[in-house]
N, C-alpha and C. Protein backbone atom coordinates (compact mmCIF):
# COMPACT_ATOMS: atom_id res chain seq x y z
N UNK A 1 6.27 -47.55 -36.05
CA UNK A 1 6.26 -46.10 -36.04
C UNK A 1 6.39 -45.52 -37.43
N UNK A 2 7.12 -45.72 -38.26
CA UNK A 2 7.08 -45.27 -39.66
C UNK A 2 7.18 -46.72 -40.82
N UNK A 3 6.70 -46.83 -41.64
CA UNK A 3 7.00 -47.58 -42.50
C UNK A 3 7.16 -47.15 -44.00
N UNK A 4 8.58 -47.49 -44.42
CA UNK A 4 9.23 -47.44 -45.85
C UNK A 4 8.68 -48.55 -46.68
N UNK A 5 8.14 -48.32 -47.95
CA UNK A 5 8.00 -49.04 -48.88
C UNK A 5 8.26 -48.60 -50.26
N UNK A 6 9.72 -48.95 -51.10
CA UNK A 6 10.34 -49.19 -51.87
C UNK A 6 9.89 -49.93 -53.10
N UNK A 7 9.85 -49.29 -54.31
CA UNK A 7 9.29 -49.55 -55.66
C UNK A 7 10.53 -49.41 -56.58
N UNK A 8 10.55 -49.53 -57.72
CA UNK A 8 11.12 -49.32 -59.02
C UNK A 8 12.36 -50.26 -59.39
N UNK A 9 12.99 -50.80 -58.72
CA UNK A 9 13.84 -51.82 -58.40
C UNK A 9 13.29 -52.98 -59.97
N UNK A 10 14.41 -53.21 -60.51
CA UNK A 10 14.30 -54.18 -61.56
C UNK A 10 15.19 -53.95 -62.33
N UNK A 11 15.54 -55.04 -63.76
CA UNK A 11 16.42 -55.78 -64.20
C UNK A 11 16.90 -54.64 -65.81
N UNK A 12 17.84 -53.96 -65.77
CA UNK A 12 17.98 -52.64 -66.64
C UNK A 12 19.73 -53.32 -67.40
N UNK A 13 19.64 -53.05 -68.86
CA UNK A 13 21.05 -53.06 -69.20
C UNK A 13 22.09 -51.92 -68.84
N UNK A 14 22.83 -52.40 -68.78
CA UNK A 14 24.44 -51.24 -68.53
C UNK A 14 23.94 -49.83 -69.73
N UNK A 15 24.22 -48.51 -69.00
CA UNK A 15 23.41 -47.54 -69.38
C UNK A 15 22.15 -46.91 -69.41
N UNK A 16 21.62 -48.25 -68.90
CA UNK A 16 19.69 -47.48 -68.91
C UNK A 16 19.96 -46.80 -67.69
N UNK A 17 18.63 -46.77 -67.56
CA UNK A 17 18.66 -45.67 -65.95
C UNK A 17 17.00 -46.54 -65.38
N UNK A 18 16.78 -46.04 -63.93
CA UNK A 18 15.63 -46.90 -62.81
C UNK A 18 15.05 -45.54 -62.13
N UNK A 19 14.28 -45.05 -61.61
CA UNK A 19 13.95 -44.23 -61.18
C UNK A 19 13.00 -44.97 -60.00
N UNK A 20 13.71 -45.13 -58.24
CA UNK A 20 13.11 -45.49 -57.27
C UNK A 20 12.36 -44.75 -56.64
N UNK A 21 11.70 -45.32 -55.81
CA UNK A 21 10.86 -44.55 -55.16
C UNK A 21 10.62 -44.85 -53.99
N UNK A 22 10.35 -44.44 -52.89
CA UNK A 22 9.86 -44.80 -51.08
C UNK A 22 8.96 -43.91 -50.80
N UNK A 23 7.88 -44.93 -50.36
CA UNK A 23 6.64 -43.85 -50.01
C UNK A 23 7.03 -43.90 -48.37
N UNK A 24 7.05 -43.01 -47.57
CA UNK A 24 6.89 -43.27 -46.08
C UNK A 24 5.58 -42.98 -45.61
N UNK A 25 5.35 -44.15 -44.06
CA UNK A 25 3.84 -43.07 -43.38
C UNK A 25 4.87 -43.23 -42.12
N UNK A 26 4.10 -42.21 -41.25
CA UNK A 26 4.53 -42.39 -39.98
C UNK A 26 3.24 -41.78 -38.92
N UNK A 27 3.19 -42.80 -37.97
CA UNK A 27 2.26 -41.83 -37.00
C UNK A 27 3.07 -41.01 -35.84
N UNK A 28 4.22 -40.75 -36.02
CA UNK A 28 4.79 -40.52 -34.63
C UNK A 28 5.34 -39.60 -34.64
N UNK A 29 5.79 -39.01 -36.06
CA UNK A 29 6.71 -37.51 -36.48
C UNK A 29 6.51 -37.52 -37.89
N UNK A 30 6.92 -35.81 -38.07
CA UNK A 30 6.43 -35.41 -39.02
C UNK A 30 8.06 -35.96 -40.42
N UNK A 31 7.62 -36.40 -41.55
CA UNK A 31 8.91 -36.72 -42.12
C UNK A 31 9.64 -35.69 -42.75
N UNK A 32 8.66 -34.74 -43.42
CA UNK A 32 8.76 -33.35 -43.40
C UNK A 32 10.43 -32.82 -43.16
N UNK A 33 10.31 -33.07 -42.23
CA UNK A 33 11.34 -32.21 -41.04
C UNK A 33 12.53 -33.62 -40.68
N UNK A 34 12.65 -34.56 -41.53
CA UNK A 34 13.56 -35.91 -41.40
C UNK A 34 14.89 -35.77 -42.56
N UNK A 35 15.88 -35.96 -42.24
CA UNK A 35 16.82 -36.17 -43.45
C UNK A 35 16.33 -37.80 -43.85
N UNK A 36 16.15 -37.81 -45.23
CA UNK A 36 16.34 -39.75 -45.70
C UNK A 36 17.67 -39.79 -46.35
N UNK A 37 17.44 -41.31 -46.73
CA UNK A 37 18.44 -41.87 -47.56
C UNK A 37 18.19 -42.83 -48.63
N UNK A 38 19.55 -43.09 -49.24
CA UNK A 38 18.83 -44.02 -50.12
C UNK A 38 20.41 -45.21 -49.94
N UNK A 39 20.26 -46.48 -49.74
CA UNK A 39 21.54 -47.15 -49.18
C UNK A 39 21.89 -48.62 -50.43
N UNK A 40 22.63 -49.08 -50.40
CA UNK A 40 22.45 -50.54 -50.68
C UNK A 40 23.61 -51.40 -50.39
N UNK A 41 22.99 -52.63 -51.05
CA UNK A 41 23.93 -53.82 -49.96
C UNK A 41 23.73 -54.87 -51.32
N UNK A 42 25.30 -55.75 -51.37
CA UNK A 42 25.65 -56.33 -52.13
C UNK A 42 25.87 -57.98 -51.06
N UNK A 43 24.93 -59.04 -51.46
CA UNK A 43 25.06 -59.70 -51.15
C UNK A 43 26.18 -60.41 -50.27
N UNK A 44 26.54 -60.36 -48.83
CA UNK A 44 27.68 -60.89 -48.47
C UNK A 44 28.54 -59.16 -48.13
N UNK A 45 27.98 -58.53 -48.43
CA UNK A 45 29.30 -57.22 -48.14
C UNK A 45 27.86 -55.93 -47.11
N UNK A 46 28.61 -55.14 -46.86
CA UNK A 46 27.66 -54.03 -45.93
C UNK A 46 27.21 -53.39 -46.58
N UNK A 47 26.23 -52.51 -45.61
CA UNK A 47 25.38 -52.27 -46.51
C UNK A 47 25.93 -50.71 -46.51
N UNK A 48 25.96 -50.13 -47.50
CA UNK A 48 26.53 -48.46 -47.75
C UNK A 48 25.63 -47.72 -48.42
N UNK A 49 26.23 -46.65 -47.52
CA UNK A 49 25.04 -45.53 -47.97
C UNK A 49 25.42 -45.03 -50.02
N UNK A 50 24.15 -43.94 -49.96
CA UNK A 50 24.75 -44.29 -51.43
C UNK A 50 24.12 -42.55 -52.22
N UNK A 51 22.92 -42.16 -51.48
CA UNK A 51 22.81 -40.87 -51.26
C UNK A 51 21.85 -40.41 -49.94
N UNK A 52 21.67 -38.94 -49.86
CA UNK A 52 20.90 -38.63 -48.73
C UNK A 52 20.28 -37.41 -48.75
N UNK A 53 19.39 -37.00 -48.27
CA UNK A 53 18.84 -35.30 -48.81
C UNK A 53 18.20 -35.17 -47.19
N UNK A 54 18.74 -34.08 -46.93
CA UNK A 54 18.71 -32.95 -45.75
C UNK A 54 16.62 -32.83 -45.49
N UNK A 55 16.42 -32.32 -44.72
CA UNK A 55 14.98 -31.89 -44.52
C UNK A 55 14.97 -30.48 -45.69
N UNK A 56 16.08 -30.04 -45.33
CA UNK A 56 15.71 -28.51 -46.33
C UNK A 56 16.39 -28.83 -47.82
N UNK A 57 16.24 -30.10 -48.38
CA UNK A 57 16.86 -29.92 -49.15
C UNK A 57 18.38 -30.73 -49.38
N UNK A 58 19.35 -30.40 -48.81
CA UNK A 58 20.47 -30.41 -49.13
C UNK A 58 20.51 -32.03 -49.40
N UNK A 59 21.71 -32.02 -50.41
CA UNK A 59 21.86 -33.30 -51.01
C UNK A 59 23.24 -33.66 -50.14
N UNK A 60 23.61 -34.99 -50.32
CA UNK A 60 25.18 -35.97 -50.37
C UNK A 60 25.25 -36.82 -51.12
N UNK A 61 26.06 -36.76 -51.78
CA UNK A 61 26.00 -38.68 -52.50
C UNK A 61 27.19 -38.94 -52.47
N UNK A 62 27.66 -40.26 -52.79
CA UNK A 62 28.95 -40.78 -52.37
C UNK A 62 29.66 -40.50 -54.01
N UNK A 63 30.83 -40.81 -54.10
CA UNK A 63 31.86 -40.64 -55.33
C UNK A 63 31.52 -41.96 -56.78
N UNK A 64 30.54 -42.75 -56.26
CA UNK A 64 30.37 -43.54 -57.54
C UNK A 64 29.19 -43.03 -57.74
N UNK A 65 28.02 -42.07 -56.62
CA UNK A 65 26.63 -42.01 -57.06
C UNK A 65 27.07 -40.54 -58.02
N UNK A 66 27.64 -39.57 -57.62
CA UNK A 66 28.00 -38.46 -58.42
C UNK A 66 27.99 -38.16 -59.65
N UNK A 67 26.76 -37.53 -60.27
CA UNK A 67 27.00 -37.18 -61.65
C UNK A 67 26.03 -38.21 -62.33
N UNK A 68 25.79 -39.20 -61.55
CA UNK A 68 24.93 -40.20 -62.32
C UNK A 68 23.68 -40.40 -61.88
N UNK A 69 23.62 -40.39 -60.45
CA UNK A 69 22.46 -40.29 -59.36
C UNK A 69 21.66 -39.08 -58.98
N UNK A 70 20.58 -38.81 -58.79
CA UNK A 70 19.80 -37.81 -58.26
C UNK A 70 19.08 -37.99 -57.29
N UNK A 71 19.17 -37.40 -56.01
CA UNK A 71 17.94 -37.92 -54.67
C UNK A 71 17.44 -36.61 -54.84
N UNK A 72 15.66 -36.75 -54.61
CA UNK A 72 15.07 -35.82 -54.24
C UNK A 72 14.36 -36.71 -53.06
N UNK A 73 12.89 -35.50 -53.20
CA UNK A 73 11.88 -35.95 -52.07
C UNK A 73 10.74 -34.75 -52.45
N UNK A 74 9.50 -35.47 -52.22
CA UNK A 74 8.18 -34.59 -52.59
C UNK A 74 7.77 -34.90 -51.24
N UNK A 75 7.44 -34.24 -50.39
CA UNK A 75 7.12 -33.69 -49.16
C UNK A 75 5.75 -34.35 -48.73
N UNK A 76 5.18 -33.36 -49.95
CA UNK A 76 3.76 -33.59 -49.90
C UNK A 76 3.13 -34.96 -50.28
N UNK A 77 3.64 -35.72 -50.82
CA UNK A 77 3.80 -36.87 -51.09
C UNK A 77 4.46 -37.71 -50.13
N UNK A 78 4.90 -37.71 -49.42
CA UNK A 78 6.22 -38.47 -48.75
C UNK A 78 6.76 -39.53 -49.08
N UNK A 79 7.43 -39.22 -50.22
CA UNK A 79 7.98 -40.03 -50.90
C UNK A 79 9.38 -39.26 -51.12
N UNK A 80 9.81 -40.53 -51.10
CA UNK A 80 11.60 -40.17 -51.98
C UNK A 80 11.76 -40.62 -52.92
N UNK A 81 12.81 -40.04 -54.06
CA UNK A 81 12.96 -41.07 -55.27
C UNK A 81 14.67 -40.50 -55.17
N UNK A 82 15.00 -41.74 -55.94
CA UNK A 82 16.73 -41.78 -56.92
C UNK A 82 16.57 -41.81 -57.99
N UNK A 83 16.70 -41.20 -58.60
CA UNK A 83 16.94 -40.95 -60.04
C UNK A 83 18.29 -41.55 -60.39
N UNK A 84 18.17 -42.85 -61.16
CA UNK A 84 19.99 -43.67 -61.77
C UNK A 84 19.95 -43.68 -63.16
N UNK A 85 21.32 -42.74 -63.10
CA UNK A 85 20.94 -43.07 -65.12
C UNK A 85 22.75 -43.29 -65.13
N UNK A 86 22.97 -43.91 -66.41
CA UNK A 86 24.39 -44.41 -66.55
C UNK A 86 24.32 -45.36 -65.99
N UNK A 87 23.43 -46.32 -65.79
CA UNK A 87 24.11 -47.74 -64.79
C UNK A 87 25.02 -48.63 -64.90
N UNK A 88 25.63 -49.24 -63.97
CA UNK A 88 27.00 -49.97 -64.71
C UNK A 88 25.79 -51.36 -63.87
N UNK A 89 26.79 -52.49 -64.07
CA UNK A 89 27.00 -53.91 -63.35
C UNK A 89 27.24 -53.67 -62.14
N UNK A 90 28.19 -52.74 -61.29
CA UNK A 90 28.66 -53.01 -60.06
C UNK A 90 27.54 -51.86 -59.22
N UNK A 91 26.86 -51.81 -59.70
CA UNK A 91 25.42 -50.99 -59.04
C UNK A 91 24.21 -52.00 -58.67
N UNK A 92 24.32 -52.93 -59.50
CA UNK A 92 23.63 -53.98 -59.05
C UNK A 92 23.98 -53.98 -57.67
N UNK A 93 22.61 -54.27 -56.81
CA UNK A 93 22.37 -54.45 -55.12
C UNK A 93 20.79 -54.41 -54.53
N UNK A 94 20.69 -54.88 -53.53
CA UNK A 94 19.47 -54.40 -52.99
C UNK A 94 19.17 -53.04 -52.22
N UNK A 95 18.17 -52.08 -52.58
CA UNK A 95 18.48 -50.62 -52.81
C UNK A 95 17.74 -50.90 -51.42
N UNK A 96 17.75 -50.03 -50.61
CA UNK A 96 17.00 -49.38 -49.20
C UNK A 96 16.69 -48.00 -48.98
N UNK A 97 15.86 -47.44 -48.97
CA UNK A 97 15.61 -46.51 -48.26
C UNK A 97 15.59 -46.59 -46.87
N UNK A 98 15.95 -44.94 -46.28
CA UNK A 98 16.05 -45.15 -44.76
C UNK A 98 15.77 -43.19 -44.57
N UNK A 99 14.92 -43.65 -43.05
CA UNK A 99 14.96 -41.97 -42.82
C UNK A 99 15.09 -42.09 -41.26
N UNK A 100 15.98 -40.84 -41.13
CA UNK A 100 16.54 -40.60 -39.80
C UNK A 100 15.38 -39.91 -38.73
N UNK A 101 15.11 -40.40 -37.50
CA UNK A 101 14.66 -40.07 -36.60
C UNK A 101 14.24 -39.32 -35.76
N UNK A 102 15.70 -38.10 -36.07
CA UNK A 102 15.88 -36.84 -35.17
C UNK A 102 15.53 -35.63 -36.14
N UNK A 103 15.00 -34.74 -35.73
CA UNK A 103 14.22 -33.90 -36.88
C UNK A 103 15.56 -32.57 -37.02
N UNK A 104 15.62 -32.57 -38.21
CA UNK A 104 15.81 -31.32 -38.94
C UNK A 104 17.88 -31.12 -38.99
N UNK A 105 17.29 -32.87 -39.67
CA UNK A 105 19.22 -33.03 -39.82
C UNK A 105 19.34 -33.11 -41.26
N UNK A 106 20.57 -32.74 -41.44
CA UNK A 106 21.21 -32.63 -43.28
C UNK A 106 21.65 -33.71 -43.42
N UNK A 107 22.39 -34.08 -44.98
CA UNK A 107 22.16 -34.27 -45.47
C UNK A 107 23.51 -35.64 -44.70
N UNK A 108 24.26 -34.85 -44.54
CA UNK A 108 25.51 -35.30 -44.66
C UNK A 108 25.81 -36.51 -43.29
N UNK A 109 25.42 -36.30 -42.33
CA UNK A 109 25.44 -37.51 -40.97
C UNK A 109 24.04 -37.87 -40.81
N UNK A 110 23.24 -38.58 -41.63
CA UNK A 110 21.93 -39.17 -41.53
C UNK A 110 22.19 -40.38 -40.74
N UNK A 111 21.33 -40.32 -39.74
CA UNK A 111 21.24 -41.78 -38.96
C UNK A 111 20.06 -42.33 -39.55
N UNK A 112 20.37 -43.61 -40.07
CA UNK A 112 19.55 -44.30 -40.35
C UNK A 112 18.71 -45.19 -39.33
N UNK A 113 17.42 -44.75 -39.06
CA UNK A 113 16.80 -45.37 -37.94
C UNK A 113 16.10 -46.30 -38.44
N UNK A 114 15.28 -46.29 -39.35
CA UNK A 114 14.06 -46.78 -39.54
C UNK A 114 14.37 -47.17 -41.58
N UNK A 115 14.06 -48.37 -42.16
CA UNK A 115 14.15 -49.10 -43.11
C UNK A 115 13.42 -49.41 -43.80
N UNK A 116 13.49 -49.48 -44.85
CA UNK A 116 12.51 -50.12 -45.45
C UNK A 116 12.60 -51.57 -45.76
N UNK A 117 12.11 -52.31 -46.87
CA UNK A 117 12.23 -53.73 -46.85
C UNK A 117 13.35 -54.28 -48.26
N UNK A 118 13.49 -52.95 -49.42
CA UNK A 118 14.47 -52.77 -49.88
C UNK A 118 14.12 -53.27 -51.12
N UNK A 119 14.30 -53.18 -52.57
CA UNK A 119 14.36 -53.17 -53.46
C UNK A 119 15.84 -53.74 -54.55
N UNK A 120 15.37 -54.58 -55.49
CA UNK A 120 16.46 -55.17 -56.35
C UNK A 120 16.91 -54.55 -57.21
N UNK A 121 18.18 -53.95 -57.28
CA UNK A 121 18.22 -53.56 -58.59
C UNK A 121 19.53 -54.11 -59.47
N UNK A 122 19.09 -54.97 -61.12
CA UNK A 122 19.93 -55.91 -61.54
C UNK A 122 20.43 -54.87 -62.97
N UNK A 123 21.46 -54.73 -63.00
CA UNK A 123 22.34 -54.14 -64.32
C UNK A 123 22.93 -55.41 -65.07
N UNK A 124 22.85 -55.52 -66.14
CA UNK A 124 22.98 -56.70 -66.90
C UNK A 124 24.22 -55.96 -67.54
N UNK A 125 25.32 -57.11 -68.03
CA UNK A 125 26.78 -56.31 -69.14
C UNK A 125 26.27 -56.12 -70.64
């Protein structure tokens, strides 16, 4: 029904910055009208969300993405990106995009329905 595919993922020193990206298609609903996300997962530990942007907009990000992270989304494109600048070491993970199912939810309780296949991203010290 929809498929996520995840780009920009790769090997950056402590301080650079990555700028990801998720193109979605879907034949079944419009994404338009979807809150996404952007998640990751550290080998052996769960996987946590990490930011999320509303259909209209509205942002969340968690207390380590703050200030350093940026989620948007080009519509018309259907794509999402994260913008990471400041990277540390403990950001290293495999990044995921995810967009929720039920139309015309914020930012903040995104159900993650649907995944992508997820992206590496390595911060060197």
């Amino acid at each position: 029904q929809v498929q996520l595919v995840e780009s920009g993922g790769g090997l950056v020193q402590t301080g650079g910055s990555l700028r990801l990206s998720c193109t979605a298609s879907s034949r079944s609903f419009t994404l338009s009208t979807r809150a996404m996300g952007w998640f990751r997962q550290v080998s052996g530990e769960e996987r946590e969300i990490v930011a999320s942007i509303g259909w209209r907009g509205t942002t969340y990000y968690t207390d380590s993405a703050k200030g350093r992270f940026t989620i948007s989304r080009d519509n018309a494109k259907n794509t999402l990106y994260l913008q990471m600048n400041s990277l540390k070491p403990e950001d290293t993970a495999v990044y995921y995009c995810a967009v929720d199912s039920s139309p015309f939810g914020g930012a903040s309780r995104i159900s993650a329905d649907y995944w992508g296949q997820g992206t590496q991203v390595t911060v060197s010290s």
